[in-house]
Protein backbone atom coordinates (compact mmCIF):
# COMPACT_ATOMS: atom_id res chain seq x y z
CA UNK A 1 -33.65 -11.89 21.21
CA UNK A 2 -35.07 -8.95 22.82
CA UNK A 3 -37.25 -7.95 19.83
CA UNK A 4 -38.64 -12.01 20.92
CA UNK A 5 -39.05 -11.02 24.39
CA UNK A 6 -40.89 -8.14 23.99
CA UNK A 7 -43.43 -9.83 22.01
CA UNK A 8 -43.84 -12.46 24.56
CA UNK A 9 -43.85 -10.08 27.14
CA UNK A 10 -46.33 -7.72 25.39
CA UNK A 11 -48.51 -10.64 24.39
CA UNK A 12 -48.78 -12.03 28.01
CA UNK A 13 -49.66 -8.86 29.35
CA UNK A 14 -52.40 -8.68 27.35
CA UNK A 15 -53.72 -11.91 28.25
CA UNK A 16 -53.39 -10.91 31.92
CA UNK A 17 -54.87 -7.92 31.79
CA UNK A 18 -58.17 -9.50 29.90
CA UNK A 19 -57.96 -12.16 32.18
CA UNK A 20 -58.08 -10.11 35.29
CA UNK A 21 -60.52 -7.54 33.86
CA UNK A 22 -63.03 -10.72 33.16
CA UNK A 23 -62.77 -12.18 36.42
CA UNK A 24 -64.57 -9.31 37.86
CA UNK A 25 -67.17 -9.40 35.02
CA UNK A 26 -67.32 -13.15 35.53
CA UNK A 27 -68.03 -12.62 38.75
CA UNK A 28 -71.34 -11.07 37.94
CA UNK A 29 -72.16 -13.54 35.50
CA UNK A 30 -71.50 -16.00 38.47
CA UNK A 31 -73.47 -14.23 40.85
CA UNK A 32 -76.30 -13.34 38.43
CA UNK A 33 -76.49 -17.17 37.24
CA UNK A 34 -77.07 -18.07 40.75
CA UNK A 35 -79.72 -15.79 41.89
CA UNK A 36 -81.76 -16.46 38.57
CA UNK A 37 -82.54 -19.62 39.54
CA UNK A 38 -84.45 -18.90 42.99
CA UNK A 39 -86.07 -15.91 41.25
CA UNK A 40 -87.47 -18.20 38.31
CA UNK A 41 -88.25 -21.03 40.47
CA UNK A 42 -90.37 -18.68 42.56
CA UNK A 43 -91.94 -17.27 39.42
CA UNK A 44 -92.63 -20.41 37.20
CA UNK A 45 -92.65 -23.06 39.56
CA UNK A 46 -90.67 -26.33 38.98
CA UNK A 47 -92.43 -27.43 35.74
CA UNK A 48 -92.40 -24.49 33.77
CA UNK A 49 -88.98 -23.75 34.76
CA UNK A 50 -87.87 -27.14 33.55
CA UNK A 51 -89.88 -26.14 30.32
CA UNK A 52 -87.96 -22.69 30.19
CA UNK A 53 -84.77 -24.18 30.36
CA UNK A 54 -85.29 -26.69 27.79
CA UNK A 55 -86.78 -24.32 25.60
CA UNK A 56 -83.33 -22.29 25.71
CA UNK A 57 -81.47 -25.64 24.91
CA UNK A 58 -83.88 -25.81 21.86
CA UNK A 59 -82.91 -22.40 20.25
CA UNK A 60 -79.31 -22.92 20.58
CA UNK A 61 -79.56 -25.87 18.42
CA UNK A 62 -80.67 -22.98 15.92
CA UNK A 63 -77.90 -20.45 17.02
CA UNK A 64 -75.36 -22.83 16.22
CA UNK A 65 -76.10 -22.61 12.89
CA UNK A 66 -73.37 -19.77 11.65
CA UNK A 67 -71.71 -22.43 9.72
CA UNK A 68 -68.89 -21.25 11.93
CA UNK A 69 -68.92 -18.21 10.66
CA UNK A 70 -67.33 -16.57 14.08
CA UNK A 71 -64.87 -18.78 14.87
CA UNK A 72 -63.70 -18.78 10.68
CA UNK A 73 -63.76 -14.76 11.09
CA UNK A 74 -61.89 -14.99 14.15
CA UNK A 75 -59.38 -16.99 13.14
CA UNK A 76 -59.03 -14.76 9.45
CA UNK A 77 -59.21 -11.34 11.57
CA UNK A 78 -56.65 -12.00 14.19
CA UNK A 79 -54.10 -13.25 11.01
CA UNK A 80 -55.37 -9.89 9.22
CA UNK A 81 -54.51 -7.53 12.28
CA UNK A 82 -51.51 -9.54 12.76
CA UNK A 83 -49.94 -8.71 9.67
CA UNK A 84 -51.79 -4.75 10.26
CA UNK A 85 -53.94 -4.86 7.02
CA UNK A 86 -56.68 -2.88 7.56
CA UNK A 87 -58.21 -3.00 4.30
CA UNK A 88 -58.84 -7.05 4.56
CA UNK A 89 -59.60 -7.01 8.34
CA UNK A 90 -62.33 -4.69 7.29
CA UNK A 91 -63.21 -6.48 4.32
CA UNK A 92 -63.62 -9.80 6.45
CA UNK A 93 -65.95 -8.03 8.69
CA UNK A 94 -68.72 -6.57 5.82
CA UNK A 95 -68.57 -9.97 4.66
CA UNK A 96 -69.35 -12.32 7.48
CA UNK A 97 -72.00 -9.78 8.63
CA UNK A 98 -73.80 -9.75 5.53
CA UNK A 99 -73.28 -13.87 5.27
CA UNK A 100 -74.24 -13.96 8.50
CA UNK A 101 -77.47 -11.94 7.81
CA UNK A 102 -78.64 -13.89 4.99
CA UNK A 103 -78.26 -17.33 7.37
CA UNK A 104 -80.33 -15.46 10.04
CA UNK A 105 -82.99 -14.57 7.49
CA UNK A 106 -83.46 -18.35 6.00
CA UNK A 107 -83.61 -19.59 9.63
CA UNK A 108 -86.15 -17.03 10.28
CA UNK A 109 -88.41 -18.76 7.52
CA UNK A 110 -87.57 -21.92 8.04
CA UNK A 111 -88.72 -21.39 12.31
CA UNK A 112 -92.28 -20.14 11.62
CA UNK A 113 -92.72 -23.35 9.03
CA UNK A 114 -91.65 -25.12 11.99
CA UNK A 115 -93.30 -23.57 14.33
CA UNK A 116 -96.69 -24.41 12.54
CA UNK A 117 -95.58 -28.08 12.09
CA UNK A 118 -94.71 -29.36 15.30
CA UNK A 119 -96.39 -30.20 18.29
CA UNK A 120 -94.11 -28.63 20.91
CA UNK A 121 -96.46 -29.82 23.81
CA UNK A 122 -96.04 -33.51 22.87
CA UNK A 123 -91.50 -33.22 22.39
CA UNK A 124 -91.32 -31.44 25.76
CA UNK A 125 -93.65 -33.74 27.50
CA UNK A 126 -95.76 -31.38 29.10
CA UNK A 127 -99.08 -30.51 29.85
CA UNK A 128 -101.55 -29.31 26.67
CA UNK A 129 -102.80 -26.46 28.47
CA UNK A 130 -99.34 -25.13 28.41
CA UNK A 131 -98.81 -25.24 24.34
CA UNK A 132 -100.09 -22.21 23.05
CA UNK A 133 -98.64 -20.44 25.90
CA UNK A 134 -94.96 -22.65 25.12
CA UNK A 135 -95.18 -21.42 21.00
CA UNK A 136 -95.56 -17.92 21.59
CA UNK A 137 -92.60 -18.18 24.11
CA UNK A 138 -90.53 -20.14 20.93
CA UNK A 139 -91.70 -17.55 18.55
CA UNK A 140 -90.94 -14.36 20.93
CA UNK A 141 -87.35 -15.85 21.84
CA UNK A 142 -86.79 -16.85 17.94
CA UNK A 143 -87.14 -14.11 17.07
CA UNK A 144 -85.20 -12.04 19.03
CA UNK A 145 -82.61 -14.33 18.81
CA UNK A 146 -82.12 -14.05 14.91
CA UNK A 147 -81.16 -10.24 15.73
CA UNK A 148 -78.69 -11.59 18.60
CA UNK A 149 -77.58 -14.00 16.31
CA UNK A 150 -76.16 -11.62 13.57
CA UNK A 151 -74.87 -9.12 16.21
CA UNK A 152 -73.08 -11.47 18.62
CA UNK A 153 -70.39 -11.12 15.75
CA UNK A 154 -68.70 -8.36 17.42
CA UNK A 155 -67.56 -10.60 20.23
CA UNK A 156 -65.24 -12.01 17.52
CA UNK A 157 -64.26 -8.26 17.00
CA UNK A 158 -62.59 -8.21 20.33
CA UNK A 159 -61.65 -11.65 20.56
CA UNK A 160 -59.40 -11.12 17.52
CA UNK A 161 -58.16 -8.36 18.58
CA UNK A 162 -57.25 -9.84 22.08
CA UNK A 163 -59.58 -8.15 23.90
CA UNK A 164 -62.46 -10.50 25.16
CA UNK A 165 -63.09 -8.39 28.46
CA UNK A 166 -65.39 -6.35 26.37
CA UNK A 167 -67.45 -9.17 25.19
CA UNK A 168 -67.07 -10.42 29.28
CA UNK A 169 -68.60 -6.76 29.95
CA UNK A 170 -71.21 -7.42 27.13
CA UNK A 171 -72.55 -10.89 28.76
CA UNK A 172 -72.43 -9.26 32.18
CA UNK A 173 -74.56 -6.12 31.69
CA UNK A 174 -76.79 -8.57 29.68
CA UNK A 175 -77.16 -10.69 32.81
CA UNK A 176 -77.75 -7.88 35.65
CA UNK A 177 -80.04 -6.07 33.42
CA UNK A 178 -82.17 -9.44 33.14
CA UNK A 179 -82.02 -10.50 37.04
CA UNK A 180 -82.76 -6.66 37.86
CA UNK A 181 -85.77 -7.19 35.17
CA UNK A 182 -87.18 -10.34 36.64
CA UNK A 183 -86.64 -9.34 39.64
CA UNK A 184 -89.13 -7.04 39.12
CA UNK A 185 -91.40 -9.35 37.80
CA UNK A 186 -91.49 -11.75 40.31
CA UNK A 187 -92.30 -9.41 42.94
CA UNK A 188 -95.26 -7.03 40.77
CA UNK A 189 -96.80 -10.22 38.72
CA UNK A 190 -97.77 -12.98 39.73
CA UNK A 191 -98.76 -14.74 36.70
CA UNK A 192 -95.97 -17.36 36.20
CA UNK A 193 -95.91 -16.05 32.26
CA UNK A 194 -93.28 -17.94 29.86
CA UNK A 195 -94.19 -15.07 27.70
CA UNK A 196 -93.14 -12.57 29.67
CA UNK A 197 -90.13 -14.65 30.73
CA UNK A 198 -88.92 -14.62 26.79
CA UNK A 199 -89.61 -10.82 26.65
CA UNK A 200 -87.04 -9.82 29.33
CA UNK A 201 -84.44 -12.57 28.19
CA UNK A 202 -84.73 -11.85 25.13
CA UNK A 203 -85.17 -8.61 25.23
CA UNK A 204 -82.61 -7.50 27.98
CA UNK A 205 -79.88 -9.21 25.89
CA UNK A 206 -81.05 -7.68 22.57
CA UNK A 207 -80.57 -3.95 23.69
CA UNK A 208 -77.16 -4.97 25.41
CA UNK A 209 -75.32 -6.34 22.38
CA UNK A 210 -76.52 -3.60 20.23
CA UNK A 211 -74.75 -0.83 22.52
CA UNK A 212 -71.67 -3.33 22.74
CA UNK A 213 -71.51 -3.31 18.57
CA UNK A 214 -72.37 0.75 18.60
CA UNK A 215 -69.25 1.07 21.01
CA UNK A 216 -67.14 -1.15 18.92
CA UNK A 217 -67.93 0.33 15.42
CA UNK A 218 -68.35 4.19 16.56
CA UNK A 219 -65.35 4.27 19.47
CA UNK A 220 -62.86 1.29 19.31
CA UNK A 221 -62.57 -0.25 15.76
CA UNK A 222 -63.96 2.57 13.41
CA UNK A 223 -61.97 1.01 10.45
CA UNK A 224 -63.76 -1.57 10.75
CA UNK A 225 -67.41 -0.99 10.84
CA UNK A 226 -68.87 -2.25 7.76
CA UNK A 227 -70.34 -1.44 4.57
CA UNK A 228 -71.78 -2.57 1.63
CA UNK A 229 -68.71 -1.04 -0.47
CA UNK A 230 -66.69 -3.52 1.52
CA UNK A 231 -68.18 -7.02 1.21
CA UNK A 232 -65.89 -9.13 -0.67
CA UNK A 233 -67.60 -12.48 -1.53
CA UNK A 234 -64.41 -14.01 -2.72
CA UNK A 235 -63.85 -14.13 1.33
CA UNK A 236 -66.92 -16.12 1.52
CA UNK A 237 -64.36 -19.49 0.65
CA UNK A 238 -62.10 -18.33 3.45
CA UNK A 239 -64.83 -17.61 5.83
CA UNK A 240 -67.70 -20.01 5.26
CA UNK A 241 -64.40 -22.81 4.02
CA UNK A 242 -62.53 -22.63 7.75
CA UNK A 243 -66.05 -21.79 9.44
CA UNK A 244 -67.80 -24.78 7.88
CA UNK A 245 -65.04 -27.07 9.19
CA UNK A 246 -65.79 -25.17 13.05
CA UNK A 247 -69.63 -26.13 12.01
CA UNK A 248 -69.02 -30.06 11.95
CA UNK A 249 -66.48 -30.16 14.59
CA UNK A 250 -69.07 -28.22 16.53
CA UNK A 251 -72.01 -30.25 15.75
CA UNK A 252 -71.24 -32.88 18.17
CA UNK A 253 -70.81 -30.45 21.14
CA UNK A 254 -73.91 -29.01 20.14
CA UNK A 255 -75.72 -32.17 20.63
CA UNK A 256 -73.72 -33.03 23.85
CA UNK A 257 -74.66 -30.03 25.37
CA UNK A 258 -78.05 -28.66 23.96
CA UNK A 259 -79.74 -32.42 23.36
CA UNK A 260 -79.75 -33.28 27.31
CA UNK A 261 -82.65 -31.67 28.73
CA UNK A 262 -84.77 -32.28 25.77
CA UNK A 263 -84.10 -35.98 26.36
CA UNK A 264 -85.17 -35.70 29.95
CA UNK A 265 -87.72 -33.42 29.82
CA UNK A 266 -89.03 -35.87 27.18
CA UNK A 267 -88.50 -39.24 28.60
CA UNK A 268 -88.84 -38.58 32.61
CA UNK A 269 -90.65 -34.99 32.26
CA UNK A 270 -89.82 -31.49 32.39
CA UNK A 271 -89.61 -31.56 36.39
CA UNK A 272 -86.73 -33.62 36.14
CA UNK A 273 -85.32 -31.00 33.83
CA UNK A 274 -84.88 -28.72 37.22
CA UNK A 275 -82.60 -30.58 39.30
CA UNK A 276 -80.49 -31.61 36.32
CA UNK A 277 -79.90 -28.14 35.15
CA UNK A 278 -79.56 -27.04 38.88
CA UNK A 279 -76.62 -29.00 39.20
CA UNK A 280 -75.00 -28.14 35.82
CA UNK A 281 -74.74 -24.34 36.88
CA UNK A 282 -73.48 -25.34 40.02
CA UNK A 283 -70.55 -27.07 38.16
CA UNK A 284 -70.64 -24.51 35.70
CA UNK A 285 -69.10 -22.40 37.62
CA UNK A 286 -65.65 -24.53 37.95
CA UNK A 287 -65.61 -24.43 33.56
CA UNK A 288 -66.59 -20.55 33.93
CA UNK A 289 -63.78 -19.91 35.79
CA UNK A 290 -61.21 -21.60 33.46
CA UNK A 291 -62.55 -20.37 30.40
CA UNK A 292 -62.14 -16.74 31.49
CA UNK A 293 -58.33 -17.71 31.88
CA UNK A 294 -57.72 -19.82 28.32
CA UNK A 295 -60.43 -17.85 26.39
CA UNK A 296 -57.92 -14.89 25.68
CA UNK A 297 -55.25 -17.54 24.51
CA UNK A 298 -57.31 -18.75 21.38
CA UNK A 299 -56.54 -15.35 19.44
CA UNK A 300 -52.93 -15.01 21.55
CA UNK A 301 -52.30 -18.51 19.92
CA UNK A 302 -52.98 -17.50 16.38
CA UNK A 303 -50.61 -15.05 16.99
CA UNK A 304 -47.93 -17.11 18.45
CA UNK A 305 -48.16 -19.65 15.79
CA UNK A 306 -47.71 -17.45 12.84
CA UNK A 307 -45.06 -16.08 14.30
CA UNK A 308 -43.36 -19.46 15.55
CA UNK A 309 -43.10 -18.80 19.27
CA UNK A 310 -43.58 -22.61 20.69
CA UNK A 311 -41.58 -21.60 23.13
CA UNK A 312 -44.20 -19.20 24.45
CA UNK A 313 -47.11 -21.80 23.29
CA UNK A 314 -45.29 -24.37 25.95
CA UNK A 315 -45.44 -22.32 28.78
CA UNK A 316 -48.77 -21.32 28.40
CA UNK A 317 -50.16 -24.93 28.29
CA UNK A 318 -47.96 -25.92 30.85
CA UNK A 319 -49.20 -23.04 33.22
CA UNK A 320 -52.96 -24.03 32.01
CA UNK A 321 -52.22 -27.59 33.44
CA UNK A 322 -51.27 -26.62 36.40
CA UNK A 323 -53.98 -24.67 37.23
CA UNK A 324 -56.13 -27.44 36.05
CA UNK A 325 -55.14 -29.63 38.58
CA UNK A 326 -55.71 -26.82 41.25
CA UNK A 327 -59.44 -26.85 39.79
CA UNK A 328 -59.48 -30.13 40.60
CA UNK A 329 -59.09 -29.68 43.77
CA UNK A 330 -61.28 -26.86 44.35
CA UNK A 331 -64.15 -28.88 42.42
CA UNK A 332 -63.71 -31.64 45.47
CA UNK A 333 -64.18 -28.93 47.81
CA UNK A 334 -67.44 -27.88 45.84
CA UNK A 335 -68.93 -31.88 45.34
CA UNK A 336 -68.61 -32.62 49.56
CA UNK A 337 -70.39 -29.25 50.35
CA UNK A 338 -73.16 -29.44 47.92
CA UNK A 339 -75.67 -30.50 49.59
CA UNK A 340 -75.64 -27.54 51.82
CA UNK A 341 -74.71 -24.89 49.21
CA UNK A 342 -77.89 -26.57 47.20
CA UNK A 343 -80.16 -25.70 50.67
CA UNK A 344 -78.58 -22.35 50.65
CA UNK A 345 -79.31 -21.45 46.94
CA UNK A 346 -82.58 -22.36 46.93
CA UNK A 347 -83.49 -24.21 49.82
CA UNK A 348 -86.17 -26.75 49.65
CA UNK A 349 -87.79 -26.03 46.09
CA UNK A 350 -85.84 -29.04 44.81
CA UNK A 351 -83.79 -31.82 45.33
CA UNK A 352 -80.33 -32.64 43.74
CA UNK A 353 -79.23 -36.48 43.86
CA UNK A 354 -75.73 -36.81 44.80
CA UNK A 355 -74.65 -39.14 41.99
CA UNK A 356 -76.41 -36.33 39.61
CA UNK A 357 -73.61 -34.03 41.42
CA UNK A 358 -70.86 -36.31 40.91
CA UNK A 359 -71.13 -36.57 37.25
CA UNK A 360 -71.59 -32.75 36.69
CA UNK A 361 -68.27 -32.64 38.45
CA UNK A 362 -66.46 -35.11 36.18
CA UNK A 363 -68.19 -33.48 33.10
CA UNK A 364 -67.35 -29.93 34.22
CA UNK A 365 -63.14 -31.18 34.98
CA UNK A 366 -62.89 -33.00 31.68
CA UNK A 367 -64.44 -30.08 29.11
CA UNK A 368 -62.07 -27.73 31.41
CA UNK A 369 -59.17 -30.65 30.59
CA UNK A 370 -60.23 -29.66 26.48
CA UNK A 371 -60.13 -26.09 27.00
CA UNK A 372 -56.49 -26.09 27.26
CA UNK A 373 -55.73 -28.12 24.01
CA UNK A 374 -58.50 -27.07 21.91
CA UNK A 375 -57.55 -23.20 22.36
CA UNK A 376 -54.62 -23.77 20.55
CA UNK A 377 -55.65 -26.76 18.14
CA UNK A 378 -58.92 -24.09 16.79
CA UNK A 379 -56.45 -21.07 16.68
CA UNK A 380 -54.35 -22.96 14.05
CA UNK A 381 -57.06 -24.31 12.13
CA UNK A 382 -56.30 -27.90 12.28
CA UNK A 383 -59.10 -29.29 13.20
CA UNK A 384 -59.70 -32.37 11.40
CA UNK A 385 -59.57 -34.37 14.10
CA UNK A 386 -61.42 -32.49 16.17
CA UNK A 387 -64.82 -32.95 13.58
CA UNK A 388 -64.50 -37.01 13.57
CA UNK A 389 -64.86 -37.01 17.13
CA UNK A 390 -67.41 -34.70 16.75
CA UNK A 391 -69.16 -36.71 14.40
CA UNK A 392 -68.98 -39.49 16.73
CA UNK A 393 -70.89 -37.72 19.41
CA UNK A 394 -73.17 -36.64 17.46
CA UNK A 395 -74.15 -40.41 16.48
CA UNK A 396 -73.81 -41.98 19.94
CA UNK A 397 -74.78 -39.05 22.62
CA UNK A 398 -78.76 -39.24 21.72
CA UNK A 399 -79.28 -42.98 21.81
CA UNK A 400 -76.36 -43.83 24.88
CA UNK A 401 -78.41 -41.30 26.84
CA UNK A 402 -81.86 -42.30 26.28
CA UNK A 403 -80.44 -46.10 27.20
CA UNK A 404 -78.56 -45.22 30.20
CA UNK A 405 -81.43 -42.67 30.99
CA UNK A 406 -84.75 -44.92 30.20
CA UNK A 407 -83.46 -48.53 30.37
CA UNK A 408 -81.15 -48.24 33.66
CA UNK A 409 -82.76 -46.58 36.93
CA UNK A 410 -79.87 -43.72 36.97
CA UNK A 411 -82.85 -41.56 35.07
CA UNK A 412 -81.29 -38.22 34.61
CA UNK A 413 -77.84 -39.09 36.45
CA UNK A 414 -77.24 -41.78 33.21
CA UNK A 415 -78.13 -38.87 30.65
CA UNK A 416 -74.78 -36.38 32.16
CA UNK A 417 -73.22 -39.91 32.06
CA UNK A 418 -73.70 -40.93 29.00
CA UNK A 419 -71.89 -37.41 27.98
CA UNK A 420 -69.00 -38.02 30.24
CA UNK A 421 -68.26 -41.22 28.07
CA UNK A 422 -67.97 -39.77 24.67
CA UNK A 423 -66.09 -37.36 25.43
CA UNK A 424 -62.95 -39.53 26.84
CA UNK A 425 -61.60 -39.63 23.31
CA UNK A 426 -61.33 -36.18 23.47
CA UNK A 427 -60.06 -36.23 26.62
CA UNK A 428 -57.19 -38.75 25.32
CA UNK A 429 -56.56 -37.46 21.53
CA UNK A 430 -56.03 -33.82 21.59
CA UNK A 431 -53.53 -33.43 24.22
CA UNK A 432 -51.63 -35.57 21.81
CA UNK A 433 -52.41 -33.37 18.94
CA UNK A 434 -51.28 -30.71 20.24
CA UNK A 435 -47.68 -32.08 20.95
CA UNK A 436 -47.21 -32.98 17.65
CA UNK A 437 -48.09 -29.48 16.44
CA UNK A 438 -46.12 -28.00 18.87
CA UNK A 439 -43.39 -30.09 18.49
CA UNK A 440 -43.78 -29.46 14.51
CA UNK A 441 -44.04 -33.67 14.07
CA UNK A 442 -47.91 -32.99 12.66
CA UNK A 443 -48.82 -35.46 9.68
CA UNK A 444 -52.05 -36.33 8.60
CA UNK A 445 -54.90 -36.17 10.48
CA UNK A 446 -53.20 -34.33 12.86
CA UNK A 447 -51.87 -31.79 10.97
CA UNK A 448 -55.56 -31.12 8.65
C-alpha cells in the first residue's frame, strides 16, 4: 500500500508542478496571442491578414503529415522510461528522427511541384496582384517549416518524460521573440510585406526550437540524443504502426480545424477570414487554459495504465470534470463581455457578429469536454474508435460547411457551426469509452 501511494503521490506532483510551471508560460502565450493581432492588423490590413492566417491553416495541413510519428514515439518512450531501458528509449528516438527526416524531405519535393502547379491567388480568393507576393510567402514558411517539422520532436522528449513545461517554455520564447520582432516591424516598415511576415514567424520559431533540442540533447536527456549507430528500423512497425493509427484518427481534426478559413476565405473572401479567426483566439483561450492542465496527464496516463492504477485514473477524470464545468462558467462570463473586450483588443479595425461568438464558445467547451477522455483513450493506444469518427469528419466537415456557409445567410457563423455538429459524436462516444477501459469491460471497438 504505501509503495502504491507513493507512486500516486509522486506522479501527481509531477503533474502539478508542470501544470503550475505552464500556467505562467501560458500566460505569455496568452498575452502574446492577443497583442499579435492588433500589431498584424495594423501592419497588413484586414485582407492580407485574413490571407496570412489562412495561409498558416494551409501549411498545417502539411505538418500533420508525421504519420503520427510523435504521438507513436510518445506513447513507445514513456512505456520505455517506464520500465528504465535506456538502450530502447534511445533507440526509439534515432529512429523517429531519422523517419521523421526522410517524411520532411519527400514533402519538401512534393511542395515546390505544388507550388508551381497551383494557382494560390484563385483558392484563397484574393486579389492577382497579391500572388507572387502570396507564393514566396508559401515557399519561405514551407520551408522553414520542414526544419520545425523534424525538430518539434523533442516536445515528445519531455512529454514522455512528464515534463511538458519545457516544451510550454519552448512555444513561449517562440511567441515573445516573434511579437518583440514584429513589433519592430510595424513601427520601422511600413510596407505591409507577407514576406517579411513569413521571415520572422518562421524564422523566430526556427532558432527557438533548435536551442530547446540543444538543451534537451546536451543538458537534460544526454542518453538520448541520437545517432546513426542507434536507428533501429525494426522500430519503424512500432512507431510508424501506433503513429499511423494517430495519423487517421487525426485526419479528421485536421480538416475540422485547418479546412475553415480556407473555406471562407474562398467562398465569402479573405476579409471574412479576420473576424472569424478573431473570435477563435478569443475562445482559444478557454481550450488553452485546460489543455495546460490535462496535457501532462497523457504521458501520466501511460504510466498509470501499465501499472494498473484506475484508482488514480478515476480521480483524475473526475477532478478534470469538475473543473470543466467551472470553465463553463467562466466561458459565460467571457461570451456577455465580448463585445467590449473585442473594442478593447483592437478597437474598431473589425467587427465580430455575436452569433460568430456564440459558436466559438460552444466549439471551444466541447473540444475542452474531449480533452479529458481523449488524454487517457491516446495514452493507451486504443484508438480505434477514435479514427471512425475521424473519418467521418473528414467526409462531412468540408461539404456541411460550405452548405451551411454558402446556401444559408449564417456565412462564416454556419462554417464554426457546421464543426460544432460533427463533433457531438465525439462529444457522446468517448466518455463512454473510457468507462469501459477504466472499468476493464473494453471489447471490440472499444478496446482496439
Amino acid at each position: 500500500m504505501n509503495l502504491n501511494f507513493t507512486s500516486i503521490s509522486s506522479r501527481s506532483k509531477k503533474i502539478a508542478t508542470n501544470v503550475a510551471i505552464s500556467f505562467g508560460f501560458k500566460g505569455i502565450d496568452i498575452v502574446s496571442n492577443l497583442l499579435l493581432v492588433p500589431i498584424l492588423l495594423n501592419y497588413l490590413g484586414e485582407v492580407k491578414y485574413g490571407v496570412w492566417i489562412t495561409v498558416g491553416s494551409s501549411l498545417m495541413w502539411f505538418f500533420f503529415l508525421d504519420a503520427g510519428l510523435g504521438n507513436g514515439l510518445r506513447n513507445k518512450l514513456s512505456e520505455a522510461i517506464a520500465q528504465y531501458n535506456n538502450e530502447v528509449a534511445k533507440s526509439l528516438v534515432s529512429t523517429a528522427y531519422f523517419l521523421l527526416a526522410a517524411i520532411s524531405i519527400v514533402l519538401f519535393i512534393f511542395f515546390i511541384v505544388l507550388n508551381t502547379l497551383l494557382d494560390w491567388g484563385t483558392i484563397f480568393n484574393i486579389n492577382q496582384n497579391l500572388s507572387g507576393e502570396l507564393t514566396s510567402c508559401l515557399f519561405i514558411v514551407l520551408s522553414f517549416g520542414c526544419a520545425q517539422f523534424v525538430l518539434k520532436l523533442v516536445h515528445t522528449i519531455y512529454t514522455a518524460h512528464q515534463a511538458p513545461a519545457y516544451s510550454s517554455a519552448t512555444n513561449s520564447l517562440g511567441m515573445l521573440g516573434t511579437v518583440i520582432c514584429l513589433y519592430w516591424a510595424s513601427s520601422s516598415l511600413n510596407d505591409g510585406s507577407l514576406t517579411t511576415i513569413a521571415y520572422i514567424f518562421s524564422g523566430t520559431n526556427l532558432v527557438v526550437i533548435l536551442l530547446a533540442t540543444v538543451n534537451a540533447f546536451l543538458f537534460r536527456y544526454k542518453e538520448l540524443m541520437p545517432n546513426f549507430n542507434s536507428i533501429n528500423l525494426s522500430h519503424s512497425k512500432d512507431l510508424l504502426g501506433l503513429g499511423s493509427r494517430f495519423f487517421i484518427m487525426q485526419f479528421g481534426g485536421i480538416i475540422v480545424l485547418y479546412s475553415d478559413n480556407i473555406i471562407i476565405s474562398h467562398i465569402i473572401g479573405p476579409a471574412e477570414v479576420t473576424p472569424f479567426n478573431i473570435a477563435f483566439k478569443y475562445f482559444k483561450i478557454l481550450s488553452i487554459v485546460f489543455g495546460i492542465i490535462t496535457y501532462p496527464y497523457w504521458s501520466a496516463y501511460t504510466e498509470a495504465y501499465i501499472k494498473n492504477d484506475t484508482i488514480w485514473i478515476k480521480n483524475s477524470i473526475k477532478k478534470l470534470i469538475i473543473l470543466w464545468v467551472c470553465l463553463c462558467l467562466l466561458g459565460l462570463i467571457m461570451l456577455c463581455s465580448s463585445e467590449w473586450a473585442y473594442d478593447l483588443w483592437i478597437g474598431g479595425l473589425t467587427k465580430i457578429p455575436f452569433q460568430l461568438s456564440l459558436m466559438m464558445l460552444i466549439f471551444a467547451l466541447m473540444t475542452s469536454w474531449l480533452q479529458i477522455f481523449t488524454n487517457l483513450i491516446n495514452a493507451v493506444g486504443k484508438i480505434k474508435l477514435q479514427i471512425i469518427i475521424g473519418l467521418f469528419e473528414a467526409i462531412v466537415n468540408i461539404p456541411l460547411s460550405i452548405y451551411l456557409a454558402k446556401i444559408t445567410s449564417l456565412q462564416s457563423s454556419g462554417v464554426i457551426l457546421a464543426t460544432v455538429l460533427i463533433i457531438i459524436p465525439a462529444c457522446a462516444l468517448l466518455p463512454i469509452q473510457y468507462k469501459k477501459l477504466v472499468n476493464k469491460r473494453a471489447k471490440g471497438i472499444w478496446y482496439s
